[in-house]
Protein backbone atom coordinates (compact mmCIF):
# COMPACT_ATOMS: atom_id res chain seq x y z
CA UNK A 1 -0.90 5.50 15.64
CA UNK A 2 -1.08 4.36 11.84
CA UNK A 3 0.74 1.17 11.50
CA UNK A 4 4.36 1.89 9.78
CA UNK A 5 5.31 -0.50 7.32
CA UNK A 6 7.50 -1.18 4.27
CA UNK A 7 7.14 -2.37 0.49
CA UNK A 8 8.39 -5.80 1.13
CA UNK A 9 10.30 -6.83 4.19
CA UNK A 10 13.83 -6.80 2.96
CA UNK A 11 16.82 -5.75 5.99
CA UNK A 12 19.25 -4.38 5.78
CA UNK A 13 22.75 -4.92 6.82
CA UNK A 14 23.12 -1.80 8.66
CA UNK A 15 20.22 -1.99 10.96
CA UNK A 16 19.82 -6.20 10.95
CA UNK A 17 20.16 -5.94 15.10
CA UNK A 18 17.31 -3.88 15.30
CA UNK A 19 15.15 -7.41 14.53
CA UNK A 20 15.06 -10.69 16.00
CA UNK A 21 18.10 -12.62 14.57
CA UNK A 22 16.20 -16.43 14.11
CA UNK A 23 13.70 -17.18 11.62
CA UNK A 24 12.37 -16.21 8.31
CA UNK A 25 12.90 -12.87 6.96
CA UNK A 26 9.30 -12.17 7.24
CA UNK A 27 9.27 -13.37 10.82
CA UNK A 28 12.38 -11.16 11.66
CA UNK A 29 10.76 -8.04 10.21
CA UNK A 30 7.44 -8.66 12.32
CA UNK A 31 9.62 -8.55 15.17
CA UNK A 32 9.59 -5.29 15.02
CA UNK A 33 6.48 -4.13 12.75
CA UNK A 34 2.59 -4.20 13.05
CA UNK A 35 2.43 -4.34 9.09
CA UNK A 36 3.88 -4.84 5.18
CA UNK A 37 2.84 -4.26 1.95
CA UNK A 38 2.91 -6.80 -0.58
CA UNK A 39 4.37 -5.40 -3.82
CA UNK A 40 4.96 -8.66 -5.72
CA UNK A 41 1.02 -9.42 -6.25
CA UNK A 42 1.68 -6.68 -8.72
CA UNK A 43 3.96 -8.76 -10.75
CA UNK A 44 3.26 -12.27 -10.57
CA UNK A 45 0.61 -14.28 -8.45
CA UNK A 46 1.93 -16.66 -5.85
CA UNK A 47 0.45 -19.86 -4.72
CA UNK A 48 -1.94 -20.25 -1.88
CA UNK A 49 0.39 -22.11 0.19
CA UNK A 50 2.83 -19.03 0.25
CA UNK A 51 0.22 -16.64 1.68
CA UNK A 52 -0.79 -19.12 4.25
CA UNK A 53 2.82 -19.55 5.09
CA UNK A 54 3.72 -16.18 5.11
CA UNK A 55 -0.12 -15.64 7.16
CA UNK A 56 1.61 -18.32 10.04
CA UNK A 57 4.47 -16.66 10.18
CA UNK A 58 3.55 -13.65 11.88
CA UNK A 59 1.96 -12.59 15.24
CA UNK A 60 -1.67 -12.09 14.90
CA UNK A 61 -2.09 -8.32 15.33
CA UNK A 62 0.57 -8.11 12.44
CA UNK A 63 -1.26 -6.76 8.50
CA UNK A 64 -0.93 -7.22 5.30
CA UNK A 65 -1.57 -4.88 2.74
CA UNK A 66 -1.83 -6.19 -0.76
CA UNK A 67 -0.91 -4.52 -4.06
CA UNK A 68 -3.74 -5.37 -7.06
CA UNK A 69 -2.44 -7.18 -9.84
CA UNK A 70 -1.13 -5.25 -12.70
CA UNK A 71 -3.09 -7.17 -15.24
CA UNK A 72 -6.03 -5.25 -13.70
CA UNK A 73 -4.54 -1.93 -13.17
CA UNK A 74 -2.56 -1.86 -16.15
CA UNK A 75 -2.85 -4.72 -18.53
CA UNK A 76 -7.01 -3.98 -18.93
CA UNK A 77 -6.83 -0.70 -17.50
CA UNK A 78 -9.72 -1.33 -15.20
CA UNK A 79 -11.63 -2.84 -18.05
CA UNK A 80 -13.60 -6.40 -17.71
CA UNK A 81 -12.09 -7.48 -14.29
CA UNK A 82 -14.11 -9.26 -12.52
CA UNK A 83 -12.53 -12.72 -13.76
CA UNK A 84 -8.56 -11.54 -12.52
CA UNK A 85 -10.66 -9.55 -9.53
CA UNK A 86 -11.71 -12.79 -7.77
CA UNK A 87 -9.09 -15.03 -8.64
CA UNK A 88 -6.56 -12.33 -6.91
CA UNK A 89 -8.66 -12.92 -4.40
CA UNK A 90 -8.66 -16.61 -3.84
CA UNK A 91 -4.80 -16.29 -4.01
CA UNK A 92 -4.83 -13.84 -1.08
CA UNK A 93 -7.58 -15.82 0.51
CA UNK A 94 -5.36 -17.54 2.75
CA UNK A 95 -4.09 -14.32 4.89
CA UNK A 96 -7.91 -14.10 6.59
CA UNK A 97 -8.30 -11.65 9.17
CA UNK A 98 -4.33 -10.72 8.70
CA UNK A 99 -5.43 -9.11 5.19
CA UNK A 100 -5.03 -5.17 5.10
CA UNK A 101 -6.20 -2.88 2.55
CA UNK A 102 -5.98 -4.14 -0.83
CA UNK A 103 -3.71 -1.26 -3.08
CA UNK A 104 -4.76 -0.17 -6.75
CA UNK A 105 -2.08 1.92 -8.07
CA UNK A 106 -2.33 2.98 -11.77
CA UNK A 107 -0.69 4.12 -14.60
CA UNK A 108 0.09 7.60 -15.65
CA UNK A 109 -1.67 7.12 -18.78
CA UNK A 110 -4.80 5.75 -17.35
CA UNK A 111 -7.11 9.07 -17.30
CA UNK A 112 -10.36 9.38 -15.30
CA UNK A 113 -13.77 7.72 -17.01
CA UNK A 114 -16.50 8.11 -14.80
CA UNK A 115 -18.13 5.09 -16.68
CA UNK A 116 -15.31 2.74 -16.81
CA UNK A 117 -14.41 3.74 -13.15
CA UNK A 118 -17.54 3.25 -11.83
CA UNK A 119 -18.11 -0.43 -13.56
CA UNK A 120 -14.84 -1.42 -12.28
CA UNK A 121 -15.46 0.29 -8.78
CA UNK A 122 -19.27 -1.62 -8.39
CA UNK A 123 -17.02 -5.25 -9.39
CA UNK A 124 -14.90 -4.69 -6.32
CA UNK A 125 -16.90 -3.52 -3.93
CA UNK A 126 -19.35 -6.37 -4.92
CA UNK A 127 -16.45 -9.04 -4.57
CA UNK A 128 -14.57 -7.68 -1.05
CA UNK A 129 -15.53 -5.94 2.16
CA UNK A 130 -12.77 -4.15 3.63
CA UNK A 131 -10.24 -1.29 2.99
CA UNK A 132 -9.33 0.00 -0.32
CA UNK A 133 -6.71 2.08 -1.71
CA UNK A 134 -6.02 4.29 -4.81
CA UNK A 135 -3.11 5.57 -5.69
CA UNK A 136 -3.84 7.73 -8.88
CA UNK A 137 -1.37 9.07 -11.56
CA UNK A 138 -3.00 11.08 -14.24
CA UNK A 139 -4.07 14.71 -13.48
CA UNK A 140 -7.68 13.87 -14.80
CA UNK A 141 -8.02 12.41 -11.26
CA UNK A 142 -8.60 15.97 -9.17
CA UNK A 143 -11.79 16.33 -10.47
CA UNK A 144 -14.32 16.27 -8.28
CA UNK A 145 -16.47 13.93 -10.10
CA UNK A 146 -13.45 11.60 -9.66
CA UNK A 147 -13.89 12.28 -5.84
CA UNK A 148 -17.03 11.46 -5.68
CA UNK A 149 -16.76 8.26 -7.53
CA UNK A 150 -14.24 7.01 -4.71
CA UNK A 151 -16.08 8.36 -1.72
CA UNK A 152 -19.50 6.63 -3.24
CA UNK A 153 -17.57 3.04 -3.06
CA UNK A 154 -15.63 3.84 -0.09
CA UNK A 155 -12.07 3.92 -1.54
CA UNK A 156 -9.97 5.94 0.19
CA UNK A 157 -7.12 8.27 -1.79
CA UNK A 158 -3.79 7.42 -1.42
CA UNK A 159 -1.15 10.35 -0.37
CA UNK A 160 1.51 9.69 -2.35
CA UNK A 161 5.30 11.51 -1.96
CA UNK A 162 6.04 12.69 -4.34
CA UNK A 163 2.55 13.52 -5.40
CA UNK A 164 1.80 13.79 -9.10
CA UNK A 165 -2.44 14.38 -8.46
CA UNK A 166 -3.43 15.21 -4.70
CA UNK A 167 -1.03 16.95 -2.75
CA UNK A 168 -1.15 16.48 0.99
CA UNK A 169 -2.63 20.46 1.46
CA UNK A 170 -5.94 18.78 -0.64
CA UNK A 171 -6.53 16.28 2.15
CA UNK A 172 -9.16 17.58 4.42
CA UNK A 173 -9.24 14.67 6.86
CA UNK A 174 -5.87 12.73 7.65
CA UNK A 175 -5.05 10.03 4.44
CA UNK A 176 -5.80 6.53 5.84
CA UNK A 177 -2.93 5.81 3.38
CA UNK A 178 0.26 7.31 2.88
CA UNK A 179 3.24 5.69 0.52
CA UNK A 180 6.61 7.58 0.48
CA UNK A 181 8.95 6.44 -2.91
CA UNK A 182 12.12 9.00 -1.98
CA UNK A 183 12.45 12.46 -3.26
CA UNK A 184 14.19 13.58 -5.29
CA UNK A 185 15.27 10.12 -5.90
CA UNK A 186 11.82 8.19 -6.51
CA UNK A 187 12.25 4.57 -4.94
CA UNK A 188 16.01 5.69 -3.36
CA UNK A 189 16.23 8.62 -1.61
CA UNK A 190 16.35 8.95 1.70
CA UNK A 191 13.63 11.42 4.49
CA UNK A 192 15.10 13.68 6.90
CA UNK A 193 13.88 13.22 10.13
CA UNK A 194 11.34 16.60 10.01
CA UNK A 195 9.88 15.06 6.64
CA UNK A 196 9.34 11.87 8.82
CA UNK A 197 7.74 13.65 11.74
CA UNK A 198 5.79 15.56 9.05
CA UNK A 199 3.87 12.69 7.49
CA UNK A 200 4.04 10.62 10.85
CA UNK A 201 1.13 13.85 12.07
CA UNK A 202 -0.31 13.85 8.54
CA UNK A 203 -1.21 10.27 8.90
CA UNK A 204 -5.01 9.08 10.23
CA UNK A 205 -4.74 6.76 13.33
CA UNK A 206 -6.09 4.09 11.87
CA UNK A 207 -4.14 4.58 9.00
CA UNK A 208 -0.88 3.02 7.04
CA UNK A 209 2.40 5.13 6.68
CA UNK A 210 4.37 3.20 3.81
CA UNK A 211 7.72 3.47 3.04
CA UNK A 212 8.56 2.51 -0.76
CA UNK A 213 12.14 3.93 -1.04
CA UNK A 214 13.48 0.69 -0.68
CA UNK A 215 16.35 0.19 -3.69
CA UNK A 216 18.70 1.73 -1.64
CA UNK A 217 17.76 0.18 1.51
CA UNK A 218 16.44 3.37 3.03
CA UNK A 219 12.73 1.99 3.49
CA UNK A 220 13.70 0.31 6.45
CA UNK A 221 15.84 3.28 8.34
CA UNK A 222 13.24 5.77 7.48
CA UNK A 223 10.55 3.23 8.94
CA UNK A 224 12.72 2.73 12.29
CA UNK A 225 13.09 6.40 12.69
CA UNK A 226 9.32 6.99 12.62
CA UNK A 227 8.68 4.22 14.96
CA UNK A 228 11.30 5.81 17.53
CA UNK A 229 9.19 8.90 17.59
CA UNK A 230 6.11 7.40 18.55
């Protein structure tokens, strides 16, 4: 089953007995799940000594998956990162073998070039082993030259919901990973239990199942929900 997991570990309220009642907030929500993604790499970097803390904080099967700075994504638009590449990199260092797939997510605006793509591409893959993600905005993307390009550096598509490029009927193998915002609602609406179901087959078995629709709290009950049907 693909590990089900959360943008940020936030609990609500409403479902707070569902989670071990002592410790940090991290430690509570690992009570419960195999995985998180870290959104606020995107925003800010954090010191070493918070990824190592957050690392000892959870059991060792538990995963992080790590959102790329937005000075890369967005800021140089993939341009002349090698420099903010590796020291994202030494920041996240201290998570080891707990580190996930690393998430690119960019910008609407940011169109496919094969050449700018493929310089930024060869900088990664030259700097980290491991899984990579792309979630893609701009149409331009559904080419498949763009295709190409990802499967040559072995960075897998991201299914997004709602999905602006590559809908989940252009998927020919199962999405290793999947990140739900809300629809209609995009970071607060709430899934029915069939969508759940629906993208809890869709998902590969090795996979990540994200849930992103967390402004209104609803991350965390959808997340629960699909972890009752396993």
């Amino acid at each position: 089953m693909p590990i089900i997991a959360t943008a940020a570990w936030s609990i609500p309220k409403k479902v707070a007995d569902r989670f071990a009642q002592k410790g940090s907030g991290l430690t509570r929500y690992a009570s419960v799940f195999d995985g998180v993604e870290i959104n606020s790499t995107f925003y800010r970097r954090h010191k070493t000594s918070t990824f190592a803390r957050w690392a000892e904080s959870v059991p060792d099967s538990f995963r992080f998956a790590v959102k790329i700075p937005k000075e890369i994504s967005h800021s140089r638009a993939m341009k002349d990162i090698a420099e903010p590449f590796e020291t994202f990199l030494e920041d996240i260092a201290p998570l080891g073998e707990k580190r996930g797939p690393l998430l690119c997510q960019l910008p609407p605006s940011l169109a496919f070039e094969a050449d700018v793509l493929e310089t930024a591409f060869k900088t990664i893959r030259n700097a980290v082993d491991g899984a990579i993600v792309i979630e893609v905005r701009h149409k331009s993307w559904a080419s498949a030259e763009a295709l190409d390009l990802l499967k040559r550096y072995a960075i897998d598509r991201v299914l997004a919901d709602p999905a602006p490029v590559w809908p989940a009927k252009e998927f020919n193998t199962p999405p290793k990973y999947v990140r739900l915002h809300g629809k209609p609602k995009i970071y607060y609406s709430s899934y029915t239990d069939e969508e759940i179901r629906s993208f809890s087959k869709r998902s590969a078995p090795d996979g990540w199942c994200v849930f992103d629709n967390t402004a209104s709290g609803a991350a965390i009950e959808n997340a629960l929900t699909m972890l009752d049907m396993r």
